[in-house]
PDB file of N, CA and C in Angstrom:
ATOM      1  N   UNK A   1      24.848  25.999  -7.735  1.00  0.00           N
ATOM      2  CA  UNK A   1      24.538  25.721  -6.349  1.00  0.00           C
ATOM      3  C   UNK A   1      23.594  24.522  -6.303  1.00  0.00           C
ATOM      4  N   UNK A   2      24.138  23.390  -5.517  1.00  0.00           N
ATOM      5  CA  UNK A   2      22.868  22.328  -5.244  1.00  0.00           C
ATOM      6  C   UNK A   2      22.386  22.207  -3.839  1.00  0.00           C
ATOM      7  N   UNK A   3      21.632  21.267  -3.557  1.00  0.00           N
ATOM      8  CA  UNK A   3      20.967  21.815  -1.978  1.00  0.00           C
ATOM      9  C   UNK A   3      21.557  19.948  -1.958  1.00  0.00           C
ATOM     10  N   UNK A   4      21.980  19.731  -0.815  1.00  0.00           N
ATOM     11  CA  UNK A   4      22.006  18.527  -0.285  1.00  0.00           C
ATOM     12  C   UNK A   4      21.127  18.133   0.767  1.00  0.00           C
ATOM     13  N   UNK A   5      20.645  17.240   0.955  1.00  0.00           N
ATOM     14  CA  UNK A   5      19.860  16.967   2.427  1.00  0.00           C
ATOM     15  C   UNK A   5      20.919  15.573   3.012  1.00  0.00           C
ATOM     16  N   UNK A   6      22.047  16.357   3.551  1.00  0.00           N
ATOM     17  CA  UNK A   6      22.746  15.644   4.282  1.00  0.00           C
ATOM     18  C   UNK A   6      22.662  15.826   6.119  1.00  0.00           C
ATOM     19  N   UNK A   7      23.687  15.256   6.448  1.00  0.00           N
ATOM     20  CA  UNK A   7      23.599  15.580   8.108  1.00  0.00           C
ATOM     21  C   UNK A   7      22.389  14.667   9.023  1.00  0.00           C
ATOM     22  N   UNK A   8      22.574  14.928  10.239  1.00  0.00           N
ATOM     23  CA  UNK A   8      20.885  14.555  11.165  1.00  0.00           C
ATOM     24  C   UNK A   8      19.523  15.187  10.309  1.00  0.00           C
ATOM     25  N   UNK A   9      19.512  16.291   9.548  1.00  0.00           N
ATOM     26  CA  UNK A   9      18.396  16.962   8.974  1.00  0.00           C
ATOM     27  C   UNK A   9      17.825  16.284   8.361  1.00  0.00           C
ATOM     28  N   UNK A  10      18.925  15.944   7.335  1.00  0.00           N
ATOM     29  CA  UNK A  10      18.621  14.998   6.205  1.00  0.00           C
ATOM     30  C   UNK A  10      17.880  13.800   6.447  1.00  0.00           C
ATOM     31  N   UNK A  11      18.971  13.074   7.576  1.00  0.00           N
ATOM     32  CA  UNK A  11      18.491  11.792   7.487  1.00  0.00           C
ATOM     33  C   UNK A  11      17.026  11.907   8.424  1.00  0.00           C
ATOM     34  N   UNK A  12      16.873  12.654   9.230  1.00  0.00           N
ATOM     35  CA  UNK A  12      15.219  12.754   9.940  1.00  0.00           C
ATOM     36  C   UNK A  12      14.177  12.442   9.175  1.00  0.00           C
ATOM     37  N   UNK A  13      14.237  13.572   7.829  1.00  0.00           N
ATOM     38  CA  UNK A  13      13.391  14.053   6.521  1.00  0.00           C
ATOM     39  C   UNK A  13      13.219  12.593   6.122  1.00  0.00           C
ATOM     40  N   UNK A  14      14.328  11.767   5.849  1.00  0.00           N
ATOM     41  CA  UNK A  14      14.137  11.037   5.079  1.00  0.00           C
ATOM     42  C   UNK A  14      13.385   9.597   5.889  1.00  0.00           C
ATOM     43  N   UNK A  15      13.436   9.466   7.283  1.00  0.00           N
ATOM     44  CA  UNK A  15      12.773   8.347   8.020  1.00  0.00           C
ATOM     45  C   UNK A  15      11.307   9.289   7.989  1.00  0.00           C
ATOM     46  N   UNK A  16      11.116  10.433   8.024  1.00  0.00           N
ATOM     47  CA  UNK A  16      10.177  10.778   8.553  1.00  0.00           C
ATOM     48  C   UNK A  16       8.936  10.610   7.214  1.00  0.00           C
ATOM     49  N   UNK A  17       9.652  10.821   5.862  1.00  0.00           N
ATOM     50  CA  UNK A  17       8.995  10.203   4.482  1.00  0.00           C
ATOM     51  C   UNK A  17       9.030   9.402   4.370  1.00  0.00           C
ATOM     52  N   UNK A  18       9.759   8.090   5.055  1.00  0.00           N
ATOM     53  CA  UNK A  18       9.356   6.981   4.937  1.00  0.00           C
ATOM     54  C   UNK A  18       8.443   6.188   5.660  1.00  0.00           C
ATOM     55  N   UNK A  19       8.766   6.334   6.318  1.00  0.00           N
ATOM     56  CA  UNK A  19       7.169   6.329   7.489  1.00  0.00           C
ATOM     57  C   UNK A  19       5.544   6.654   7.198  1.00  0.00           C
ATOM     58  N   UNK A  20       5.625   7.948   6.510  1.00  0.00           N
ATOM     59  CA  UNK A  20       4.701   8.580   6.069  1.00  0.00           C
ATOM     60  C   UNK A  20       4.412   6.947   4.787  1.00  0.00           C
ATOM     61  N   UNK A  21       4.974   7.340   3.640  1.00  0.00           N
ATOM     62  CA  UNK A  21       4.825   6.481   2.679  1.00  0.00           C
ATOM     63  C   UNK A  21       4.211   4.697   3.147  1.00  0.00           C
ATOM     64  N   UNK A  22       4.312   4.201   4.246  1.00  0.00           N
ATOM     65  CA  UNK A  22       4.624   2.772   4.454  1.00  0.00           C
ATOM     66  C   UNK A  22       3.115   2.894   5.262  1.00  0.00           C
ATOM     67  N   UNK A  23       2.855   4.237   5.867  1.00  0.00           N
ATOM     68  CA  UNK A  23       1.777   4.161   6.017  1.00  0.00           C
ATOM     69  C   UNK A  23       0.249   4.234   5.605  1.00  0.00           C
ATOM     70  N   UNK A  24       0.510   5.024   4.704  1.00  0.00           N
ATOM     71  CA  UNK A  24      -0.564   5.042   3.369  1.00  0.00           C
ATOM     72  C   UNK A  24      -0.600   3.942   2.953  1.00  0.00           C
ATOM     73  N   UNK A  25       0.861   3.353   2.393  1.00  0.00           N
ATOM     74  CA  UNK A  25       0.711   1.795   2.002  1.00  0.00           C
ATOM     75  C   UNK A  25      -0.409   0.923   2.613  1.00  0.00           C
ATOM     76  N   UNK A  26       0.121   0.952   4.406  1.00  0.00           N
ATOM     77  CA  UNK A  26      -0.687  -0.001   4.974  1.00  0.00           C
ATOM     78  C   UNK A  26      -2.275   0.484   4.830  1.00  0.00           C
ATOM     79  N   UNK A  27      -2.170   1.585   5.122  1.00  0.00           N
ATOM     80  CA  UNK A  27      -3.874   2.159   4.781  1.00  0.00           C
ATOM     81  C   UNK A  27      -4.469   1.437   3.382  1.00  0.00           C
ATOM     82  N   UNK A  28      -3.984   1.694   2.492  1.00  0.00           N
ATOM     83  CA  UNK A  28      -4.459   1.014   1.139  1.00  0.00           C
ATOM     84  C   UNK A  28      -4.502  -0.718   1.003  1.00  0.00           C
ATOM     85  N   UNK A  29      -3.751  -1.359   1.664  1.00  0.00           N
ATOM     86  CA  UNK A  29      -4.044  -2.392   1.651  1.00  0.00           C
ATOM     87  C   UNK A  29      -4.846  -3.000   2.905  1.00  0.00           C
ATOM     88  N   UNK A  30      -4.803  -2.595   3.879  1.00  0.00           N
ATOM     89  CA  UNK A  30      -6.318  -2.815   4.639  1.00  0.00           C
ATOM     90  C   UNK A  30      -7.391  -2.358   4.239  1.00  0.00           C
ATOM     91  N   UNK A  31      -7.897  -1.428   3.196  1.00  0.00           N
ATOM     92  CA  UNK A  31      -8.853  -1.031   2.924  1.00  0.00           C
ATOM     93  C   UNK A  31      -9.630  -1.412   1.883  1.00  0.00           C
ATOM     94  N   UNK A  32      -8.692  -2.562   1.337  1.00  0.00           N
ATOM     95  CA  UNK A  32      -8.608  -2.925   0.494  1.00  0.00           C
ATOM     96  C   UNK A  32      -8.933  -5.017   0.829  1.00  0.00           C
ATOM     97  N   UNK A  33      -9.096  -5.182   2.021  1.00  0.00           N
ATOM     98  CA  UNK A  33      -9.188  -5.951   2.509  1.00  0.00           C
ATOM     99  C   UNK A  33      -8.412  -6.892   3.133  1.00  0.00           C
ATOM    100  N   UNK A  34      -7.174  -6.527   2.767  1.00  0.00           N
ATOM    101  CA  UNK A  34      -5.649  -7.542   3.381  1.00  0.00           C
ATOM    102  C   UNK A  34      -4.947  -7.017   4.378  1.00  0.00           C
ATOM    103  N   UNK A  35      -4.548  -7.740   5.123  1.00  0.00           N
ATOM    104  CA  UNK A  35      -3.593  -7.540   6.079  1.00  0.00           C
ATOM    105  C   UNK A  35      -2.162  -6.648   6.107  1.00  0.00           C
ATOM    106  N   UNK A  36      -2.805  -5.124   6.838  1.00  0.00           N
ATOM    107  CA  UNK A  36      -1.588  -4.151   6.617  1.00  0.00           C
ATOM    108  C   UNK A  36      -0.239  -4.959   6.656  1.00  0.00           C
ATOM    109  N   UNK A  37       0.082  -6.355   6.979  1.00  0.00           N
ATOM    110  CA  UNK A  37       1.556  -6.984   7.347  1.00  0.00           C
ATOM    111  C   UNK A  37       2.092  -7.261   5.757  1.00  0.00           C
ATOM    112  N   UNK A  38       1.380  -7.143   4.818  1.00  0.00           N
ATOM    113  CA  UNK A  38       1.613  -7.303   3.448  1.00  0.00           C
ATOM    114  C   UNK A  38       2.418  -6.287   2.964  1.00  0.00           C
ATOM    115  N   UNK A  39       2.369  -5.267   3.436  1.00  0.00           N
ATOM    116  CA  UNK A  39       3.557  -4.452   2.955  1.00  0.00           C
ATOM    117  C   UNK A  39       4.780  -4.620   3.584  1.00  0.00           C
ATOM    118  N   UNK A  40       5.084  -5.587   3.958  1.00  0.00           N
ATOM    119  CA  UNK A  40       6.442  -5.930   4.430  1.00  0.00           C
ATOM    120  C   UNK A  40       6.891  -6.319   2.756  1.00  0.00           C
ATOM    121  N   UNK A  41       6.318  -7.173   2.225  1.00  0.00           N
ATOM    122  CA  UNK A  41       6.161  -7.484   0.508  1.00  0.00           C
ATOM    123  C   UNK A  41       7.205  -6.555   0.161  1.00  0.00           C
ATOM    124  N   UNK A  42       7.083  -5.398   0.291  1.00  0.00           N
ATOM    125  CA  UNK A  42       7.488  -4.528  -0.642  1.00  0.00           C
ATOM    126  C   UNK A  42       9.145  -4.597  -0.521  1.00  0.00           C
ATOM    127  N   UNK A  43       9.944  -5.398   0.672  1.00  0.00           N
ATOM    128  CA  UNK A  43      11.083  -5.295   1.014  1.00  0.00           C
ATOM    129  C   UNK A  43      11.872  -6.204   0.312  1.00  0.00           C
ATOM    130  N   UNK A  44      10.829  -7.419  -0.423  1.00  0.00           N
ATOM    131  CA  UNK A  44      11.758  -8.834  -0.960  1.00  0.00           C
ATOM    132  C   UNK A  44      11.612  -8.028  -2.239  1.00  0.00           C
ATOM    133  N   UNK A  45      12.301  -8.353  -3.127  1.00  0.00           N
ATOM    134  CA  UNK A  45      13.292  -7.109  -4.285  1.00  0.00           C
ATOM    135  C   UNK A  45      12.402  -8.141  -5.426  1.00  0.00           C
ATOM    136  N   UNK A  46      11.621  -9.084  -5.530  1.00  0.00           N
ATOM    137  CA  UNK A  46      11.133  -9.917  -6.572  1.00  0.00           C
ATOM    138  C   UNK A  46       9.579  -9.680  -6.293  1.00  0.00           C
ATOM    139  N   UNK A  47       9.543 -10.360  -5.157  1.00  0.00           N
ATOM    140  CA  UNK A  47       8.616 -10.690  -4.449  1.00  0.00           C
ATOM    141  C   UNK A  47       7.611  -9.788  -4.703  1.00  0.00           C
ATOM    142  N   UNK A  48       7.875  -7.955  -4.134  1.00  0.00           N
ATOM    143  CA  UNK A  48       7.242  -7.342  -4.184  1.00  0.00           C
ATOM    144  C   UNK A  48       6.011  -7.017  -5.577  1.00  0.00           C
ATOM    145  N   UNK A  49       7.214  -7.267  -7.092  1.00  0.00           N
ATOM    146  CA  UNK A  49       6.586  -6.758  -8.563  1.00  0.00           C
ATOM    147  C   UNK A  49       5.333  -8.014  -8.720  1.00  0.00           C
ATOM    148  N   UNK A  50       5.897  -9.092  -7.981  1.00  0.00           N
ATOM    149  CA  UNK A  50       4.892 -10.251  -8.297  1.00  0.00           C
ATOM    150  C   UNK A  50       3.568  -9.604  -7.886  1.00  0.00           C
ATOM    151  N   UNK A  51       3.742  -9.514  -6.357  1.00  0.00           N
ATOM    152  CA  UNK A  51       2.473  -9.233  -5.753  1.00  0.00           C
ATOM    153  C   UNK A  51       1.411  -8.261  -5.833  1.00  0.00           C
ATOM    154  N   UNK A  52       2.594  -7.349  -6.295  1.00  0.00           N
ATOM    155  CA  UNK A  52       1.668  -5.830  -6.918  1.00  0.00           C
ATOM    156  C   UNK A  52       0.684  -6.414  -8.225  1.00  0.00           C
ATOM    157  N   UNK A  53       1.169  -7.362  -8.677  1.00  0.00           N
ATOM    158  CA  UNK A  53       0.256  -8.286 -10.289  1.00  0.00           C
ATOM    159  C   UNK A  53      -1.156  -8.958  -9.613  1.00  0.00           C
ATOM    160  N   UNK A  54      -0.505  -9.439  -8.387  1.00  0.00           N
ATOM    161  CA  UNK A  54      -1.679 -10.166  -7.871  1.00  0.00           C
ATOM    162  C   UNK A  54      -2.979  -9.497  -7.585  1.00  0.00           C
ATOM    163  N   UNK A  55      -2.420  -8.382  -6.409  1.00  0.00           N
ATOM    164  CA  UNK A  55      -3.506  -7.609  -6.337  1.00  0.00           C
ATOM    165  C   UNK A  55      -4.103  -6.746  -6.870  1.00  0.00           C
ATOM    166  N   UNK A  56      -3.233  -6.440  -8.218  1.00  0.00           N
ATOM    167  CA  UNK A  56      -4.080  -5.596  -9.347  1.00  0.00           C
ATOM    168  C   UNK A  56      -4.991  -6.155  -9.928  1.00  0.00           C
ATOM    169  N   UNK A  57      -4.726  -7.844  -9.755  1.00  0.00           N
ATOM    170  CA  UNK A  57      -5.710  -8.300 -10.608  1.00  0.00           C
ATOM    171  C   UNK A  57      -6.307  -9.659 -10.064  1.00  0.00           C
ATOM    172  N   UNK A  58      -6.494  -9.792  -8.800  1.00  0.00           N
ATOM    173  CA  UNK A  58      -7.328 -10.494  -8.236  1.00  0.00           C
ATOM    174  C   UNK A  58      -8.457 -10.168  -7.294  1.00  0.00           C
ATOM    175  N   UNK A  59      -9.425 -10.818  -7.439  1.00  0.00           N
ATOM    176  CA  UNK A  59     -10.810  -9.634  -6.391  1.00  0.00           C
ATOM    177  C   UNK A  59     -10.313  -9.510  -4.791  1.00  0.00           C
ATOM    178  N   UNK A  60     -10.423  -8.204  -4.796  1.00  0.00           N
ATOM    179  CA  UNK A  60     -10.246  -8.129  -3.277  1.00  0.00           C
ATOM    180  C   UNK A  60     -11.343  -8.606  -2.349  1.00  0.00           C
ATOM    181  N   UNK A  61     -10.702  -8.832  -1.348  1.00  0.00           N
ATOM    182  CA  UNK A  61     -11.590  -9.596   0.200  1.00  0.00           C
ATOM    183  C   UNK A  61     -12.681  -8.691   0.557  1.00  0.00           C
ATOM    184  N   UNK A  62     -12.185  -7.145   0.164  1.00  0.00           N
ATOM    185  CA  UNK A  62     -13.548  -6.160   0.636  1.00  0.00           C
ATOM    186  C   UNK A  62     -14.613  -6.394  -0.530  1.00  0.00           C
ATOM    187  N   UNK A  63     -14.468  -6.366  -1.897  1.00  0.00           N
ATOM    188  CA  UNK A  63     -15.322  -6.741  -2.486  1.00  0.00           C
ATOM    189  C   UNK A  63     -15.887  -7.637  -2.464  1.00  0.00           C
ATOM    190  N   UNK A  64     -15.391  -8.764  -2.645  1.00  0.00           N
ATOM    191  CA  UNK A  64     -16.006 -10.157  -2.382  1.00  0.00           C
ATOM    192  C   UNK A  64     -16.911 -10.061  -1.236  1.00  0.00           C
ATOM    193  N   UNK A  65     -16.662  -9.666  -0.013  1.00  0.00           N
ATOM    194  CA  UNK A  65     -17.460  -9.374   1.221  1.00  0.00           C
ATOM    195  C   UNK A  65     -18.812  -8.690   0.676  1.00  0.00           C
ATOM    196  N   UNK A  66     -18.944  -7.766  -0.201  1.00  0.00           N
ATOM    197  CA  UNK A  66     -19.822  -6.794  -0.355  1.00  0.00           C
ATOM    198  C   UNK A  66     -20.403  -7.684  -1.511  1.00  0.00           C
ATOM    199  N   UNK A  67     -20.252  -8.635  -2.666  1.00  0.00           N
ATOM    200  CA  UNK A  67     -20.714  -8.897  -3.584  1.00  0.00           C
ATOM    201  C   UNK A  67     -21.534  -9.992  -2.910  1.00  0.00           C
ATOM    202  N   UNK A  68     -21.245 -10.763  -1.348  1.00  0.00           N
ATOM    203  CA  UNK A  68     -21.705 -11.811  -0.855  1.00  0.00           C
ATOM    204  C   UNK A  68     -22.978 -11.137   0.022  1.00  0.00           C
ATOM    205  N   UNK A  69     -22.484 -10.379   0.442  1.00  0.00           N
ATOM    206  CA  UNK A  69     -23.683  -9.569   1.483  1.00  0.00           C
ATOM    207  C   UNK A  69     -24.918  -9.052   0.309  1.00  0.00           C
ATOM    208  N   UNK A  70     -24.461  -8.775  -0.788  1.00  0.00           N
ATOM    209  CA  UNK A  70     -25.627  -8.279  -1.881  1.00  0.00           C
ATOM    210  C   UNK A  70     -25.358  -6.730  -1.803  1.00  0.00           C
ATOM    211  N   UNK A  71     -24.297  -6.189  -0.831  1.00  0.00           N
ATOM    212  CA  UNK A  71     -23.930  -4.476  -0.609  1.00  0.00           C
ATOM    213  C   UNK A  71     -23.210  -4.217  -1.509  1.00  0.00           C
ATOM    214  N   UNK A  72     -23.509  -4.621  -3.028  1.00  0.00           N
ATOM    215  CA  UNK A  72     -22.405  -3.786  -3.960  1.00  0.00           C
ATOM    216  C   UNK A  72     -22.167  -2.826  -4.168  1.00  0.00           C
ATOM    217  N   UNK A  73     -21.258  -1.916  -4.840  1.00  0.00           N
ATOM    218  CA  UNK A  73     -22.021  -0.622  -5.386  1.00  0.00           C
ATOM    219  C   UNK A  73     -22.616  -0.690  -6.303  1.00  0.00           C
ATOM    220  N   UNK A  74     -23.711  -0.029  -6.886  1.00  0.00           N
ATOM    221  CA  UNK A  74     -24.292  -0.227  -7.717  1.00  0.00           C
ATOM    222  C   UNK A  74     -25.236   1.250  -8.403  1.00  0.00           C
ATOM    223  N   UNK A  75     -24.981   1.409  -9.559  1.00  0.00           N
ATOM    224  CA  UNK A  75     -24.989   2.713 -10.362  1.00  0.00           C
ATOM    225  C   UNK A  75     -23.712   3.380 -10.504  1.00  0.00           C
ATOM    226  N   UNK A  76     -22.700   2.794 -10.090  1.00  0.00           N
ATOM    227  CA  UNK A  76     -21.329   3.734 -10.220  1.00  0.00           C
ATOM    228  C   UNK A  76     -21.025   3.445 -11.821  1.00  0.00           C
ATOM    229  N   UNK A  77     -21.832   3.023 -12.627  1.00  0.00           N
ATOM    230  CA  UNK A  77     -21.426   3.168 -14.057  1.00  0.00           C
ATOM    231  C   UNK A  77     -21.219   4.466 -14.826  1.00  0.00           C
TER     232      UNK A  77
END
């Protein structure tokens, strides 16, 4: 026996997880200091693996903000 998630059910479930997902996305990258419109990124099929490199490994805008203000964290060692 397998379970399908076919039909209107299915496809609801499946906009309704995607939605969910795209929104966390945007949460994490505004919080992060960039413009929630950056997860559009994730739709160009190249584009996206690049950018995920970038921002793994370039300083984010919220930090930089906080390292300029002198508000780092500091003791989180």
């Amino acid at each position: 026996m397998s379970i399908h998630a076919s039909g209107p059910g299915g496809l609801l479930l499946g906009i309704a997880v995607t939605v969910a997902i795209v929104l966390a996305f945007v949460r994490i990258v505004q919080k992060a200091g960039y413009s929630g419109l950056w997860v559009l990124v994730l739709l160009v099929p190249v584009l996206n693996v690049v950018m995920l490199f970038v921002f793994a490994f370039s300083e984010w805008p919220m930090l930089r903000r906080q390292h300029s203000d002198g508000s780092g964290a500091r003791g989180a060692h």
